[in-house]
C-alpha atoms as a PDB file:
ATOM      1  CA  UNK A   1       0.000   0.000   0.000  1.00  0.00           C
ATOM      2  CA  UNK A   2       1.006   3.384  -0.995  1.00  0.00           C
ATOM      3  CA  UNK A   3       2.701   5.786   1.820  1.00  0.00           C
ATOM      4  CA  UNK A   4       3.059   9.493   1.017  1.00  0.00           C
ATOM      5  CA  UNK A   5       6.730  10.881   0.679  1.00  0.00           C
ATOM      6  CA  UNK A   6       6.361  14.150  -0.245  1.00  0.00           C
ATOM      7  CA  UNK A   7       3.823  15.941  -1.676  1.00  0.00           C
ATOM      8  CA  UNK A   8       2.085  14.199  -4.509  1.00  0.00           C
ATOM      9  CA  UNK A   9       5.115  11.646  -4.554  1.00  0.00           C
ATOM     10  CA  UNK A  10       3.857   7.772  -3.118  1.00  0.00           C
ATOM     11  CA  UNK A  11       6.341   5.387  -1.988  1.00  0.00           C
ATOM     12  CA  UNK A  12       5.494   1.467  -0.975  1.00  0.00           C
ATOM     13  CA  UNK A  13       8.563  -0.795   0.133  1.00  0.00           C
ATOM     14  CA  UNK A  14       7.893  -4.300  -1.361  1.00  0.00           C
ATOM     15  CA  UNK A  15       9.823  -7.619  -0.821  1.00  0.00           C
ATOM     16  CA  UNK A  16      13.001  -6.530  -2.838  1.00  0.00           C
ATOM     17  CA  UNK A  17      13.194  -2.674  -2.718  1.00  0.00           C
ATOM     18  CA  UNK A  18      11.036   0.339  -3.280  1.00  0.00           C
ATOM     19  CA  UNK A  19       8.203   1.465  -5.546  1.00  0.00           C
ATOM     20  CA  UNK A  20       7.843   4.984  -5.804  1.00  0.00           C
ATOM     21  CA  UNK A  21       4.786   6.988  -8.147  1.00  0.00           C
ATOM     22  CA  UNK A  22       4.882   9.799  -9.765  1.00  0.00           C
ATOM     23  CA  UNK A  23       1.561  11.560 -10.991  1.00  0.00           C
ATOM     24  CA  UNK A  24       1.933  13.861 -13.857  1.00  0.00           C
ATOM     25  CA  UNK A  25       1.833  17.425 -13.096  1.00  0.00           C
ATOM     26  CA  UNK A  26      -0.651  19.560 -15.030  1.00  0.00           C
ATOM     27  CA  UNK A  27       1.217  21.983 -16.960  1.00  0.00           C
ATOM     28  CA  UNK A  28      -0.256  25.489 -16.981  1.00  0.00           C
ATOM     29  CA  UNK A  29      -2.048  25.541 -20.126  1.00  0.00           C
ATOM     30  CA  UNK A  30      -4.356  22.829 -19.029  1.00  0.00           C
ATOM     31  CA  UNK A  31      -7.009  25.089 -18.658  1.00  0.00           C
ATOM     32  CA  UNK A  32      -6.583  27.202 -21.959  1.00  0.00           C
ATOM     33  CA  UNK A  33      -5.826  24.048 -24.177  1.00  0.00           C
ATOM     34  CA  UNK A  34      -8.612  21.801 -23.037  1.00  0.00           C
ATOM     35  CA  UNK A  35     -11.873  23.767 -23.665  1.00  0.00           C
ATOM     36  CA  UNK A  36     -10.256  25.289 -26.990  1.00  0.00           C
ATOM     37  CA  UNK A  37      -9.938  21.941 -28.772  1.00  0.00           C
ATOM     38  CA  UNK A  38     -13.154  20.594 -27.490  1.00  0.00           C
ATOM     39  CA  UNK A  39     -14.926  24.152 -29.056  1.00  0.00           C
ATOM     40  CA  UNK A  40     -12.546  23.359 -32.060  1.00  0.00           C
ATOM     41  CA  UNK A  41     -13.418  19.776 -32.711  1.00  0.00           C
ATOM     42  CA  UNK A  42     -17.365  21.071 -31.806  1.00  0.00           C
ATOM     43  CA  UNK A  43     -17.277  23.449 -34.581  1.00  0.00           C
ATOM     44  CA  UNK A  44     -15.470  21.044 -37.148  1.00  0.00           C
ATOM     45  CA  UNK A  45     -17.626  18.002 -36.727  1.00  0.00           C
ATOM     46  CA  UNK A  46     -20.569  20.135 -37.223  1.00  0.00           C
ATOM     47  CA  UNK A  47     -19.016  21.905 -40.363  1.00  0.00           C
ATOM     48  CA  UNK A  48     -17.711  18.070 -41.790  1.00  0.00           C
ATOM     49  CA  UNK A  49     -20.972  16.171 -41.027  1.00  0.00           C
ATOM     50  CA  UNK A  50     -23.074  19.170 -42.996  1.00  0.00           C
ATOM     51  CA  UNK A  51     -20.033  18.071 -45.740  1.00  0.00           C
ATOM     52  CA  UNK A  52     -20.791  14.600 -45.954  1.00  0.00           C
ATOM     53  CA  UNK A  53     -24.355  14.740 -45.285  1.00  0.00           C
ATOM     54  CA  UNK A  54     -25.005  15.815 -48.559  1.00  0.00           C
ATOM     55  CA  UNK A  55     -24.085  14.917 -52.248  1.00  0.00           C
ATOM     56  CA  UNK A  56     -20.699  16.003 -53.223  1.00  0.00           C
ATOM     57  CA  UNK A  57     -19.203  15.991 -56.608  1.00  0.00           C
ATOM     58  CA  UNK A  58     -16.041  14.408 -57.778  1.00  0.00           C
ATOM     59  CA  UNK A  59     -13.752  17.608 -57.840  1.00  0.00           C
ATOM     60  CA  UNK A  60     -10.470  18.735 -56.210  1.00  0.00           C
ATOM     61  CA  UNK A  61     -12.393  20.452 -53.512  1.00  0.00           C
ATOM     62  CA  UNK A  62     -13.780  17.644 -52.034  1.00  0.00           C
ATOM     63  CA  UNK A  63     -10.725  15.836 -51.785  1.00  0.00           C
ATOM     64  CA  UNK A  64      -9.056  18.729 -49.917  1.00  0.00           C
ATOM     65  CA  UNK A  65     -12.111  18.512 -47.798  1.00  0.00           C
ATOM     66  CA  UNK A  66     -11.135  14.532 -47.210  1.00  0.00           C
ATOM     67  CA  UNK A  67      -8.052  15.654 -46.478  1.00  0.00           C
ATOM     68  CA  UNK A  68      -8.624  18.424 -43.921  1.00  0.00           C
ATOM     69  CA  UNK A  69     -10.975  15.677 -41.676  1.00  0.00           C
ATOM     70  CA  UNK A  70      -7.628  13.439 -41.824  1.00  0.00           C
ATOM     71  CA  UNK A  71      -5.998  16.028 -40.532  1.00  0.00           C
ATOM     72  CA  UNK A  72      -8.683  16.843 -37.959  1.00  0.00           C
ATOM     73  CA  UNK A  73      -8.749  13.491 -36.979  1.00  0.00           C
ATOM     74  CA  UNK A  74      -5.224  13.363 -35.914  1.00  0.00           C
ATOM     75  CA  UNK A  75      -5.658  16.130 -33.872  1.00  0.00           C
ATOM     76  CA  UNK A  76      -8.627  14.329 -31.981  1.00  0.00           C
ATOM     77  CA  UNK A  77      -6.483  11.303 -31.605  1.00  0.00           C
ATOM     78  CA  UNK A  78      -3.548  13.457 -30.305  1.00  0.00           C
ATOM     79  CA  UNK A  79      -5.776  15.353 -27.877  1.00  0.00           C
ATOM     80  CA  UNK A  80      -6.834  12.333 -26.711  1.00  0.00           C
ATOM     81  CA  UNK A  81      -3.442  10.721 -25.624  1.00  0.00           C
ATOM     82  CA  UNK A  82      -2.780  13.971 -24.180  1.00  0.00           C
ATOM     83  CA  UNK A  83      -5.622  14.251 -21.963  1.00  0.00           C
ATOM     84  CA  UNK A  84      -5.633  10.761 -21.112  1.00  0.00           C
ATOM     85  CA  UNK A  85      -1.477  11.392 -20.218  1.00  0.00           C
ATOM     86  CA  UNK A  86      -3.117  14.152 -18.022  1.00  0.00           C
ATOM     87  CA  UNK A  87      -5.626  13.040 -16.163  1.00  0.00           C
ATOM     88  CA  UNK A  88      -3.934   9.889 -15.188  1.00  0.00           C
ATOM     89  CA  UNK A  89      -0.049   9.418 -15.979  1.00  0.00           C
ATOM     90  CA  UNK A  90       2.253   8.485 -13.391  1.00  0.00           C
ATOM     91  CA  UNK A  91       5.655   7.827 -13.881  1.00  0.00           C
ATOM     92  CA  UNK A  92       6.729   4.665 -11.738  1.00  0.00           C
ATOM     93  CA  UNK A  93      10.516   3.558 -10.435  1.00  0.00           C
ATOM     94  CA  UNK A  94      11.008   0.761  -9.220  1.00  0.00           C
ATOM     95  CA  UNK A  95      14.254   0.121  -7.459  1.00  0.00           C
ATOM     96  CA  UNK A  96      15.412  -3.213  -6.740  1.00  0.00           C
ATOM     97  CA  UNK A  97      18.962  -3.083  -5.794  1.00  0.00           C
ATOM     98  CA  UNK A  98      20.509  -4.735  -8.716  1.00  0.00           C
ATOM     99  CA  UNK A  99      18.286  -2.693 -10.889  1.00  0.00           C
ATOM    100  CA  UNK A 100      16.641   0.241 -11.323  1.00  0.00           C
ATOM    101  CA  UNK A 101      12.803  -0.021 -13.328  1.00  0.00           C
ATOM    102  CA  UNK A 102      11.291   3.424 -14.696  1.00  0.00           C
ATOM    103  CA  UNK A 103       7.993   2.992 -16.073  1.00  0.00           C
ATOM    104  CA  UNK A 104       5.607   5.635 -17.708  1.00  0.00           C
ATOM    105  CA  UNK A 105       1.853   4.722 -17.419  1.00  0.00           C
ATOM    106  CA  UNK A 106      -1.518   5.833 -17.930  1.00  0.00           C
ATOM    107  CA  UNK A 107      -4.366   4.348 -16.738  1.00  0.00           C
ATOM    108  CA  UNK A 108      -2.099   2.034 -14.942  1.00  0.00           C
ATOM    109  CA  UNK A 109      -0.846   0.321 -17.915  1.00  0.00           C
ATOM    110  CA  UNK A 110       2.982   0.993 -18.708  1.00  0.00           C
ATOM    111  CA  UNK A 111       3.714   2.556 -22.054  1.00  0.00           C
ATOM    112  CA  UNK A 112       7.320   2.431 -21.572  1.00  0.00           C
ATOM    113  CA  UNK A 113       9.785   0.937 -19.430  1.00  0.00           C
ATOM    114  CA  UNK A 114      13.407   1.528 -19.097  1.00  0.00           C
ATOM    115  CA  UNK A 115      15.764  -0.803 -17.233  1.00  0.00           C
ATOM    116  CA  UNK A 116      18.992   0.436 -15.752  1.00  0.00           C
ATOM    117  CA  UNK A 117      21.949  -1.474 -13.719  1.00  0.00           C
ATOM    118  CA  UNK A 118      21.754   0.142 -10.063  1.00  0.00           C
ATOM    119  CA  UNK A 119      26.015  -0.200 -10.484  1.00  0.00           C
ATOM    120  CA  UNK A 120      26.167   2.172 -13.674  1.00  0.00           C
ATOM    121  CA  UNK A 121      23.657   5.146 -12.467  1.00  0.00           C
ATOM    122  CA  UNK A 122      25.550   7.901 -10.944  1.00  0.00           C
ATOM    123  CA  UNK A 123      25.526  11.958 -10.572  1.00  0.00           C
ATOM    124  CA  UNK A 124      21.284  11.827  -9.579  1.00  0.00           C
ATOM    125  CA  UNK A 125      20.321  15.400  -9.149  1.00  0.00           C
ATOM    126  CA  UNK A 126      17.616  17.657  -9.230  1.00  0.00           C
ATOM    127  CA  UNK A 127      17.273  19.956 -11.936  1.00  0.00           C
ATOM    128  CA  UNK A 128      14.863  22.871 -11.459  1.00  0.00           C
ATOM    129  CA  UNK A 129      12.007  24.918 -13.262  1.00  0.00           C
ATOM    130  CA  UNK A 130      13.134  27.043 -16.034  1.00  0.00           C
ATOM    131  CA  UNK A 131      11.084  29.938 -16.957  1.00  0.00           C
ATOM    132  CA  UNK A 132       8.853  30.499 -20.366  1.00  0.00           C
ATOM    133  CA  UNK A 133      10.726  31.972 -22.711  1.00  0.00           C
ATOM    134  CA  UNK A 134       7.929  34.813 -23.958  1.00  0.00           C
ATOM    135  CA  UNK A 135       7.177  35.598 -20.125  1.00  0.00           C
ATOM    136  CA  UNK A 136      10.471  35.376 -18.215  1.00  0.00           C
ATOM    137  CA  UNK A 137       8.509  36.114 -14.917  1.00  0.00           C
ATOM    138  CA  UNK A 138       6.024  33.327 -14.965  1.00  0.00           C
ATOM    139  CA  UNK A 139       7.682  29.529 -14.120  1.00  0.00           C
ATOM    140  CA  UNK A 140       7.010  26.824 -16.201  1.00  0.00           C
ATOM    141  CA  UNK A 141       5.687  23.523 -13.268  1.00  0.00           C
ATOM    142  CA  UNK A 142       6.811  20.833 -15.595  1.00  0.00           C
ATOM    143  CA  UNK A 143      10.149  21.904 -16.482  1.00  0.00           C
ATOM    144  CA  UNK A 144      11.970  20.558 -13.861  1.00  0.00           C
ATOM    145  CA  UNK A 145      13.302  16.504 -13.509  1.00  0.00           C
ATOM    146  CA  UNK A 146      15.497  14.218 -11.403  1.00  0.00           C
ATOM    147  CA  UNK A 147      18.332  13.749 -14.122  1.00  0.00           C
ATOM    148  CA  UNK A 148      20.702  11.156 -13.409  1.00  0.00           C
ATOM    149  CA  UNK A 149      23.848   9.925 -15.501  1.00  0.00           C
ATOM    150  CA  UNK A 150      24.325   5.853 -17.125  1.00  0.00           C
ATOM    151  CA  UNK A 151      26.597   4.416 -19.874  1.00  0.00           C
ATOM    152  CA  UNK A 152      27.895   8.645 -20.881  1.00  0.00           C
ATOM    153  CA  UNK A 153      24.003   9.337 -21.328  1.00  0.00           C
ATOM    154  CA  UNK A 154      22.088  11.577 -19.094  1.00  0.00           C
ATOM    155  CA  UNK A 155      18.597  10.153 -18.641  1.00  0.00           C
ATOM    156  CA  UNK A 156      15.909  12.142 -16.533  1.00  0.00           C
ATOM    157  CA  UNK A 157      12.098  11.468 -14.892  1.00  0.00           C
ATOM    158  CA  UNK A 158       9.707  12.473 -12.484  1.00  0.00           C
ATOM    159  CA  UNK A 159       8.851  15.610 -14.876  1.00  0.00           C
ATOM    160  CA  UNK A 160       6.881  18.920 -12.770  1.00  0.00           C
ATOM    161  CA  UNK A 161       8.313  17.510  -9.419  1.00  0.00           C
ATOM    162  CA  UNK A 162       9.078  20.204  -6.732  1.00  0.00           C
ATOM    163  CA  UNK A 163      12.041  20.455  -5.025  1.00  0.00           C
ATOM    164  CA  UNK A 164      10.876  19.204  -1.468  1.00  0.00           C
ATOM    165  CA  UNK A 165       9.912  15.871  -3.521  1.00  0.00           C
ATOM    166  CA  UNK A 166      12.826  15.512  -5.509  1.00  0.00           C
ATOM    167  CA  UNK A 167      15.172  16.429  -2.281  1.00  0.00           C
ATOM    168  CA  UNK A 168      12.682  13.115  -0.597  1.00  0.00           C
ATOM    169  CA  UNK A 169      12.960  11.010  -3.677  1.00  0.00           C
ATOM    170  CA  UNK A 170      16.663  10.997  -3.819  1.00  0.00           C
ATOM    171  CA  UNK A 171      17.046  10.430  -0.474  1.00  0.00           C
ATOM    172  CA  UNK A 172      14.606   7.503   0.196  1.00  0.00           C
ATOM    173  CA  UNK A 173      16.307   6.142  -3.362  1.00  0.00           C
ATOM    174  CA  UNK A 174      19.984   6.487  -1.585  1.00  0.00           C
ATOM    175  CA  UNK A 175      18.352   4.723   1.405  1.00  0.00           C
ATOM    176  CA  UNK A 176      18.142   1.799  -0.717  1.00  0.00           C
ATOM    177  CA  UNK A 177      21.241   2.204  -2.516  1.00  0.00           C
ATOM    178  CA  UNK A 178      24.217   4.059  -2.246  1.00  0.00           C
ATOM    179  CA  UNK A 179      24.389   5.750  -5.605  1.00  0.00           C
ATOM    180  CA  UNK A 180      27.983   7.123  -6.702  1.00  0.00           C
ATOM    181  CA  UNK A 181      28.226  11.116  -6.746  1.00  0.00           C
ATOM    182  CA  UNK A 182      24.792  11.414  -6.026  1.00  0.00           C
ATOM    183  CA  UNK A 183      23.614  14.944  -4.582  1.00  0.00           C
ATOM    184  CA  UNK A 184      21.086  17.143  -4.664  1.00  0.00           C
END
């Protein structure tokens, strides 16, 4: 069963090691970006059914037409992986001393997994919100990651955490093992 750490961060210690979730932050524009597609795809499906409703000659127009639903349907699609990433995406590590298990899932499903040696990961740190670049005073939430170094590669996860839950991730992960040059 899940134990808070830190904030939105929820640990669990299981027979070989540690469990630790993640939830995805919301970014900002969650609010803006949302109702905007769902009044774009509105006014589109309306526009396209009124389109195919009706008889339509074979000319270049109507092709483009074909062409612009393709292109609104990838957007739908898109918007949907994005609000489903949203709503309910957690990044998951897993640390079992030998290895080290970061999994990205929505829904609780994993969509990716990445495996690492515990013996090769060194240099974990916190890196910290940068601002956006057109308004320098306003901080951008999901900016900032736990980056960590394997193989001459810098990998990074836990996306949006704050620094009080990246300073109690590292330190619950260097409870469990003693990771070289590890600060934060």
């Amino acid at each position: 069963m899940y134990e808070n750490l830190e904030g939105r961060v929820m640990f669990e210690t299981t027979d070989h090691g540690l469990r630790i979730a993640i939830p995805v932050r919301r970014g900002p524009f969650l609010a803006i970006y949302a109702p905007l597609v769902v009044i774009w795809l509105g006014l589109a499906t309306v526009r396209y059914w009124n389109l195919l409703a009706g008889p339509h000659p074979e000319d270049i127009n109507f092709d483009l037409q074909m062409i612009a639903i393709g292109v609104y349907v990838v957007g739908f699609l898109y918007f949907v992986c994005w609000l489903a990433w949203t709503m309910s995406g957690e990044t998951v590590v897993i640390l079992n001393p030998p290895t080290v298990e970061i999994q990205n899932c929505v829904f609780g499903f994993p969509l990716s997994t990445r495996t690492f040696q515990a013996s090769q990961i060194h240099r974990i740190r916190f890196i910290p919100h940068t601002r956006i670049a057109t308004q320098r005073s306003i901080i951008n939430p999901t900016s900032s990651c736990i980056r960590f170094e394997v193989n001459k590669r810098s990998e990074s996860f836990a996306k949006g955490v704050t620094e009080y839950e990246a300073r109690a991730l590292i330190d619950r992960m260097l409870l469990m093992y003693e990771f070289p040059r590890s600060w934060f």
